[in-house]
Protein backbone atom coordinates (compact mmCIF):
# COMPACT_ATOMS: atom_id res chain seq x y z
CA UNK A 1 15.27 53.58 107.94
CA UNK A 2 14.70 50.36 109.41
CA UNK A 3 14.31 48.47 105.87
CA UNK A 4 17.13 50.33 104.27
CA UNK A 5 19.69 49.31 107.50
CA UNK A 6 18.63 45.32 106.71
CA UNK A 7 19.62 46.39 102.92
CA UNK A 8 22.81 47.42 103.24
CA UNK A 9 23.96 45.37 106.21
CA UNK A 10 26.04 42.27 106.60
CA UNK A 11 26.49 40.03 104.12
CA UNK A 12 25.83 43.04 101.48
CA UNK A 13 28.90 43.89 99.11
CA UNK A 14 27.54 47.07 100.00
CA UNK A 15 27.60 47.87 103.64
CA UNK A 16 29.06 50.76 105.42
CA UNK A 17 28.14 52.92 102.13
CA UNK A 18 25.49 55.80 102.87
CA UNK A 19 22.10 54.47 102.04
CA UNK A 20 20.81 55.80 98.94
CA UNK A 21 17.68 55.01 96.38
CA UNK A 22 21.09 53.95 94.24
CA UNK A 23 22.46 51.60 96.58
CA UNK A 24 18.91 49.95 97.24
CA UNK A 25 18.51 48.90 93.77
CA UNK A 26 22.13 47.93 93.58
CA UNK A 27 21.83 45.63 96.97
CA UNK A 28 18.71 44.53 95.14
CA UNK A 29 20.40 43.58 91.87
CA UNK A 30 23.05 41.39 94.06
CA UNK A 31 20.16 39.94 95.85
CA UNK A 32 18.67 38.56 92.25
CA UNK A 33 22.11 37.87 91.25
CA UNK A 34 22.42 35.12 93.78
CA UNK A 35 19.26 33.06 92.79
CA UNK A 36 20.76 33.58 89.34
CA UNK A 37 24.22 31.65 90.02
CA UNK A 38 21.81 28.97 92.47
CA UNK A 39 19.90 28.58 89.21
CA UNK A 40 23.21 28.53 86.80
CA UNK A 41 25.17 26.23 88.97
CA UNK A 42 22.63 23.44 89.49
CA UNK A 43 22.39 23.58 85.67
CA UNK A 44 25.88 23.38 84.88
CA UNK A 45 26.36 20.57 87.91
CA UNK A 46 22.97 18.35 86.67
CA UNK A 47 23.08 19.14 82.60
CA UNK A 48 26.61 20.40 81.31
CA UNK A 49 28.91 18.67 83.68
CA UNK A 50 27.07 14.34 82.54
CA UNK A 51 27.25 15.73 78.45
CA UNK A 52 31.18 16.37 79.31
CA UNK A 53 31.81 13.44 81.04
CA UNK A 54 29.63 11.48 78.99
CA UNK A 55 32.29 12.42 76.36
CA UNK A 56 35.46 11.69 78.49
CA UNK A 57 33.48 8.39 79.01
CA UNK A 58 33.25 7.85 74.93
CA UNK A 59 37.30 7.70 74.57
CA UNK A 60 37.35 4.84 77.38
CA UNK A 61 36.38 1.38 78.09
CA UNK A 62 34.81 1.17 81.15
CA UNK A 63 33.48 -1.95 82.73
CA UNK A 64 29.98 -1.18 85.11
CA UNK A 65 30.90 -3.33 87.10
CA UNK A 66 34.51 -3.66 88.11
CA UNK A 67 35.19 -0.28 88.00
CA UNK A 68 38.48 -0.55 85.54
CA UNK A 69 38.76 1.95 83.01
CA UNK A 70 40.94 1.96 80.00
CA UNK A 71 41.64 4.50 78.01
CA UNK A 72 41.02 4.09 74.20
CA UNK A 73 40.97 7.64 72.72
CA UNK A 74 39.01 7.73 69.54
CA UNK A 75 38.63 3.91 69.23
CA UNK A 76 34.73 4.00 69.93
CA UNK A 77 33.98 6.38 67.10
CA UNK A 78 35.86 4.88 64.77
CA UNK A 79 33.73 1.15 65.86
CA UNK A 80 30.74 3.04 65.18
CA UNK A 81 31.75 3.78 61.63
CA UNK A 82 31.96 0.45 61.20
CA UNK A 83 28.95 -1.00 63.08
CA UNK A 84 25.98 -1.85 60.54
CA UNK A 85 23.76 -2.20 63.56
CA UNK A 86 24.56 1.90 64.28
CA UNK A 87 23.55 2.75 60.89
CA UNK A 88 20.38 0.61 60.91
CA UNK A 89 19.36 2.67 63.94
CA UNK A 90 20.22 5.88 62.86
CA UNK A 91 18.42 5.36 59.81
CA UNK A 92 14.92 4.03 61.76
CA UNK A 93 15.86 7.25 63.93
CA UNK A 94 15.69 9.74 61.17
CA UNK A 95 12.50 7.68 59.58
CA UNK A 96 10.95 8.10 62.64
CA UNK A 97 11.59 11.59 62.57
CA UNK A 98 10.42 12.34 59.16
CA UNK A 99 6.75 10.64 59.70
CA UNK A 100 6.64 12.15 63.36
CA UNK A 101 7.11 15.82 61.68
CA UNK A 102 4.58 14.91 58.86
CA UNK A 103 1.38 13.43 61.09
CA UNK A 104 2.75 15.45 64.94
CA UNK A 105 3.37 18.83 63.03
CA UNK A 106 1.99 19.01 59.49
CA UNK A 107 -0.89 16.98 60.14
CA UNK A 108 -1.65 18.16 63.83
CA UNK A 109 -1.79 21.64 62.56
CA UNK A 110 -4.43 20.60 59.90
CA UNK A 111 -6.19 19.32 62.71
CA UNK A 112 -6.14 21.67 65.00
CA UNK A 113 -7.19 24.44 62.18
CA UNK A 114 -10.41 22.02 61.18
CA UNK A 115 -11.37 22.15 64.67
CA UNK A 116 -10.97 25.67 66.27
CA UNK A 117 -12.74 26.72 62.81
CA UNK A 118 -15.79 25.13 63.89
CA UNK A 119 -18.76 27.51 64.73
CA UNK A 120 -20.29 25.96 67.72
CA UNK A 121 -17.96 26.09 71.17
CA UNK A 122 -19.10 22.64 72.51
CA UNK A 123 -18.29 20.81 69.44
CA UNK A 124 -14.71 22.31 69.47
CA UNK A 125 -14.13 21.50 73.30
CA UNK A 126 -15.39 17.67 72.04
CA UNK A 127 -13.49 17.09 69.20
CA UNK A 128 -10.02 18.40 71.67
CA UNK A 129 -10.79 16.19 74.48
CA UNK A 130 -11.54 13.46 71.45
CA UNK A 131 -8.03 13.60 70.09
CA UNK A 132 -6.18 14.75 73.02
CA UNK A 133 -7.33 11.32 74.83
CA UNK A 134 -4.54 9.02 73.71
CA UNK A 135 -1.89 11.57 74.82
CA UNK A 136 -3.09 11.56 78.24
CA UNK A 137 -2.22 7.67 78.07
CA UNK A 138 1.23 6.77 79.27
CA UNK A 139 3.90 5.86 76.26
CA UNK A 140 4.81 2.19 77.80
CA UNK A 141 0.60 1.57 78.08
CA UNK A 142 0.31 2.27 74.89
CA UNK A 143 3.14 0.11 73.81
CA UNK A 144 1.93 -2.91 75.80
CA UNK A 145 -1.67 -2.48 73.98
CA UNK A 146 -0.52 -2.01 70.35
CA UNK A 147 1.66 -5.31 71.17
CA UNK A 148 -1.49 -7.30 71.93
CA UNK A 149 -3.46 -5.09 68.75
CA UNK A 150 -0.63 -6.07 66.21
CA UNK A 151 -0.78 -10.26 67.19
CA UNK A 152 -0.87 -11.96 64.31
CA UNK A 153 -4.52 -13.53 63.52
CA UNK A 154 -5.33 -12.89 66.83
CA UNK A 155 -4.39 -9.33 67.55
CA UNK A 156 -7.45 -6.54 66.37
CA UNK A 157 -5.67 -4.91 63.22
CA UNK A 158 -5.33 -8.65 61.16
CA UNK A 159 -9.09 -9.60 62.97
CA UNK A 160 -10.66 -5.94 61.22
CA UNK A 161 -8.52 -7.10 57.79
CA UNK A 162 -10.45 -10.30 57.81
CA UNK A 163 -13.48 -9.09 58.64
CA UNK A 164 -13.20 -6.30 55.70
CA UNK A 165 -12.45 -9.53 53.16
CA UNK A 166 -8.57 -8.01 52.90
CA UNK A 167 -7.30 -11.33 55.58
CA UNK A 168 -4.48 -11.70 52.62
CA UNK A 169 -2.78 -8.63 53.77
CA UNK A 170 -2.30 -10.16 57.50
CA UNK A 171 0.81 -10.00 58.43
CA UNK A 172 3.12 -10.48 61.33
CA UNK A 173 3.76 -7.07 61.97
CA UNK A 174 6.36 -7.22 64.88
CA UNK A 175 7.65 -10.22 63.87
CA UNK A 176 8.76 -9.27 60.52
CA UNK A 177 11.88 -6.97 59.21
CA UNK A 178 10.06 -4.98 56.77
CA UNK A 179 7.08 -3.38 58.92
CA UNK A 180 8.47 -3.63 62.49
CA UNK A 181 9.80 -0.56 62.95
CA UNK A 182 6.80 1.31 61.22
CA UNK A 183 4.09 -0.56 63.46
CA UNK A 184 6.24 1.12 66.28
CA UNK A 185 6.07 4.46 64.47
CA UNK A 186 2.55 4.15 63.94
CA UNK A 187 1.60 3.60 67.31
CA UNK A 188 4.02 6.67 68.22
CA UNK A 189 2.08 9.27 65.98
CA UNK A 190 -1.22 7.93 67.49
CA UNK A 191 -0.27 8.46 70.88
CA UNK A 192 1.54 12.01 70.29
CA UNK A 193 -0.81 13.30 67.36
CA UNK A 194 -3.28 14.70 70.17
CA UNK A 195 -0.68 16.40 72.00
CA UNK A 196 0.56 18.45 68.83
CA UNK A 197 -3.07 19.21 67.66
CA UNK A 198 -4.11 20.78 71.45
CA UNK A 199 -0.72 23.18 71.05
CA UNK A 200 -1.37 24.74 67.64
CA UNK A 201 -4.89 24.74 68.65
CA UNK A 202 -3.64 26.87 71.43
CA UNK A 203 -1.54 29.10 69.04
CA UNK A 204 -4.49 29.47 66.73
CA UNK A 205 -6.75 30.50 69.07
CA UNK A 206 -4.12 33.70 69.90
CA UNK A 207 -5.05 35.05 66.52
CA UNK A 208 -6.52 38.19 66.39
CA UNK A 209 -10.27 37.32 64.71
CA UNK A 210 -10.46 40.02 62.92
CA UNK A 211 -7.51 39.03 60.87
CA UNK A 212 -10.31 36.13 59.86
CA UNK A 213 -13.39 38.77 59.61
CA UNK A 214 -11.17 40.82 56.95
CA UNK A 215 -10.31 38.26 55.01
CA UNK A 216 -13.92 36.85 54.70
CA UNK A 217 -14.67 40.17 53.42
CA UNK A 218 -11.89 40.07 51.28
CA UNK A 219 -13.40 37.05 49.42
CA UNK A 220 -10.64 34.99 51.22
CA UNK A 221 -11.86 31.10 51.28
CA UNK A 222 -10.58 28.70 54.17
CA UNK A 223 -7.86 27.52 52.08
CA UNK A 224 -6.47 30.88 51.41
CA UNK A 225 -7.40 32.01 54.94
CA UNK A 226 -5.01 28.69 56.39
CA UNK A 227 -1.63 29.58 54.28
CA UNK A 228 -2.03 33.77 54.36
CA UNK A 229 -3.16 33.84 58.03
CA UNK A 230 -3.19 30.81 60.00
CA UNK A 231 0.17 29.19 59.18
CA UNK A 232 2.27 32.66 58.95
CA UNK A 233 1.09 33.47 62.59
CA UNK A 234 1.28 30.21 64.04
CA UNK A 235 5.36 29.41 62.42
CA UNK A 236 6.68 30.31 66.05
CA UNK A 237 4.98 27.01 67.58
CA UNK A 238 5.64 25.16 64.30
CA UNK A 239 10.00 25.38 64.46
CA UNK A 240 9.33 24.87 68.39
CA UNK A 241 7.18 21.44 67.40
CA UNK A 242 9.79 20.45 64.73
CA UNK A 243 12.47 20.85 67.60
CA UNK A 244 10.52 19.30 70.07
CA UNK A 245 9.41 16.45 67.50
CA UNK A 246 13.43 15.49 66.02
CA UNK A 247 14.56 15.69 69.31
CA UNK A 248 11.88 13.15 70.49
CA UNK A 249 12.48 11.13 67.21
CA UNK A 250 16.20 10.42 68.61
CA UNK A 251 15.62 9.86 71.98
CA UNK A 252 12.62 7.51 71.24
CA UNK A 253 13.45 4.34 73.57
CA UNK A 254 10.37 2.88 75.87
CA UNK A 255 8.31 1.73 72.52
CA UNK A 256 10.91 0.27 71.31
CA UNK A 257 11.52 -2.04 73.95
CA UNK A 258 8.36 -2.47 74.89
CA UNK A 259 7.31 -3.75 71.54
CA UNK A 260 10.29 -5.15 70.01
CA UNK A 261 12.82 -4.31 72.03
CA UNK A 262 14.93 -3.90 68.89
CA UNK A 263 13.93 -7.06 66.51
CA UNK A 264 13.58 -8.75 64.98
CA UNK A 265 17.67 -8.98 63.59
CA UNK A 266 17.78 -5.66 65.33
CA UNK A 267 15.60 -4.27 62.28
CA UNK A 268 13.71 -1.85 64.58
CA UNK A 269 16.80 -0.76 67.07
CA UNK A 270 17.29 2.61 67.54
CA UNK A 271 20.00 4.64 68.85
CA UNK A 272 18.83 4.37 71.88
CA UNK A 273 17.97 0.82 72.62
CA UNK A 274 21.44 0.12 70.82
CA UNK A 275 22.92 2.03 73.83
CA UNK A 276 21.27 0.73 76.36
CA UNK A 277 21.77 -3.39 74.86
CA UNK A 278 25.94 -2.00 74.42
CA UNK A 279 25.93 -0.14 77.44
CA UNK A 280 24.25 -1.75 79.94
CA UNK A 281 23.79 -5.82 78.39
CA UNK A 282 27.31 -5.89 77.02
CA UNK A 283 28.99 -4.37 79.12
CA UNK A 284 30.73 -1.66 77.16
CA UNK A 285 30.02 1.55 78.47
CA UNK A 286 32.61 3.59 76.88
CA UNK A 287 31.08 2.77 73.84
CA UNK A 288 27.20 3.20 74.57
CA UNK A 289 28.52 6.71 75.84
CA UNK A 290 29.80 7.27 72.07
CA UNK A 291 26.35 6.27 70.58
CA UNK A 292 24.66 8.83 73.19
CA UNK A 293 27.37 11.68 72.07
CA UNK A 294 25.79 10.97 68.66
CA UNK A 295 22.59 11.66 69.54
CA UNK A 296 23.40 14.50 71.66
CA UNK A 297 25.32 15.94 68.37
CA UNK A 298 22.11 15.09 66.16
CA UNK A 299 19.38 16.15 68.31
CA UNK A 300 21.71 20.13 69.04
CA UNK A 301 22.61 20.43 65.53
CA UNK A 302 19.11 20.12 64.48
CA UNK A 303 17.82 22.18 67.38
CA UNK A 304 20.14 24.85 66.21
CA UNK A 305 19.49 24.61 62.42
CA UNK A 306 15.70 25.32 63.37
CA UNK A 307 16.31 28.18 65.30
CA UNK A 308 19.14 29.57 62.76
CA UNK A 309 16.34 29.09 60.22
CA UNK A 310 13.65 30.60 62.77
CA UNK A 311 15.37 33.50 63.15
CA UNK A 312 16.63 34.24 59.61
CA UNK A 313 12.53 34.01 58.58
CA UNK A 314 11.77 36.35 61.81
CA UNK A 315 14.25 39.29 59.98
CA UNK A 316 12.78 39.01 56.74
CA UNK A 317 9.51 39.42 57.21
């Protein structure tokens, strides 16, 4: 009697009522309700609320330090249009995309196949901690030793060229237009290759083995095992990496400025260090806010597409 009293007492929408095995679970229901709306409003105040006023932001100038705001209405967009240095980014934005989903996804998930295919248990927990190693290292680390590797005739990757006889294809790799942004990219997928590998490993292990064991029997070889079994069972994790992996693609920012911080000529900027030098260097917030509503725009539009796409693939089969 005593519990059901506390249940339907003050502070309950339902007090007064005759306490019933109804009421309980309705009193209980209101109870869960209320770490719902605790849970929905420090979402809305911490997530939804900065993307709208980062837009009300984007049809202003706003100077960081004064305080004065000016409105501008559509004034920002229309710049960006216009600004060669936006479309330079955007374009080493979706590069870096398209190489992160063909080594982090595609090339993790051979990977991780090769590996949890192996017979013996310790080799497979050596060859995870192996390529899992680099992830555990922190993204501006990694930045800050890939700058030293990438010196030119000093740094390792031109010293291992000349030892190998191929010294002629030294080059200055953060120093020069054409291979700055890719030396960034290629320390990216080294650093975030392990990462992907250790989650489809993960997936691949949920497999049921005798999926495997009838397919051996079958006559099934490992290639025909990979695309029949492994890949079909494992295409939830593989649109949640491809999310995960274009959204990371257009927020990419520490490597950037750690290693070039957007040279040289701003041939490696990205959206992202081009908001941050507008923004924050120049002064012109109103605008940096209308390069971040780009990439919020980008990054949800491809989210969605993958889950649309998800989805549609779920029905069919």
């Amino acid at each position: 009697m005593a519990r059901t009293e506390n249940l339907t007492g003050i502070g309950s929408p339902f007090a007064g009522s005759r306490p019933t095995k109804a009421h309980a679970v309705a009193v209980h229901r209101w109870f869960s309700a209320r770490w719902v709306l605790i849970a929905v409003v420090l979402v809305a105040w911490f997530v939804y609320c900065p993307i709208v006023d980062n837009f009300i932001v984007s049809t202003t100038y706003e100077d960081i330090y004064s305080g004065e705001t000016e409105f501008v209405g559509l004034d920002n967009y229309a710049r960006l249009l216009d600004d060669p240095v936006v479309w330079t980014a955007l374009g080493n934005n979706v590069l870096y995309a398209v190489i992160s989903i063909l080594f982090q996804v595609f090339a993790a998930f051979v990977l991780a196949a090769i590996v949890e295919g192996l017979e013996s248990d310790r080799l497979r927990r050596f060859w995870r901690a192996v390529y899992f190693i680099p992830s555990a290292i922190s993204i501006t680390v990694t930045g800050l030793l890939f700058y030293f590797v990438y010196q030119p005739r000093t740094g390792l990757l031109d010293a291992f060229l000349s030892a190998v006889g191929l010294g002629n294809l030294s080059l200055p790799w953060l120093g020069s237009e054409q291979t700055a942004i890719y030396a960034v990219i290629a320390m990216s997928q080294w650093q975030g290759f392990g990462y992907s590998a250790l989650l489809f490993g993960l997936a691949i292990q949920k497999i049921p083995r005798e999926l495997y064991d009838a397919a051996i029997m079958d006559g099934a070889g490992p290639l025909r095992r990979l695309f029949a079994i492994t890949f079909p069972m494992t295409r939830e994790m593989t649109g949640l990496m491809v999310i995960v992996t274009i959204t990371g693609a257009f927020q990419v920012f520490n490597e950037i400025m750690v290693m070039t911080a957007g040279g040289p000529n701003n041939a490696s900027q990205v959206l992202g260090t081009w908001l941050y030098q507008q923004g924050f260097i120049q002064n012109d917030f109103g605008y940096g806010a209308a390069i971040a509503a780009v990439i919020f725009v980008v990054t949800l539009a491809a989210g969605l597409a993958q889950l649309w796409y998800t989805r549609r693939r779920r029905v069919e089969l």
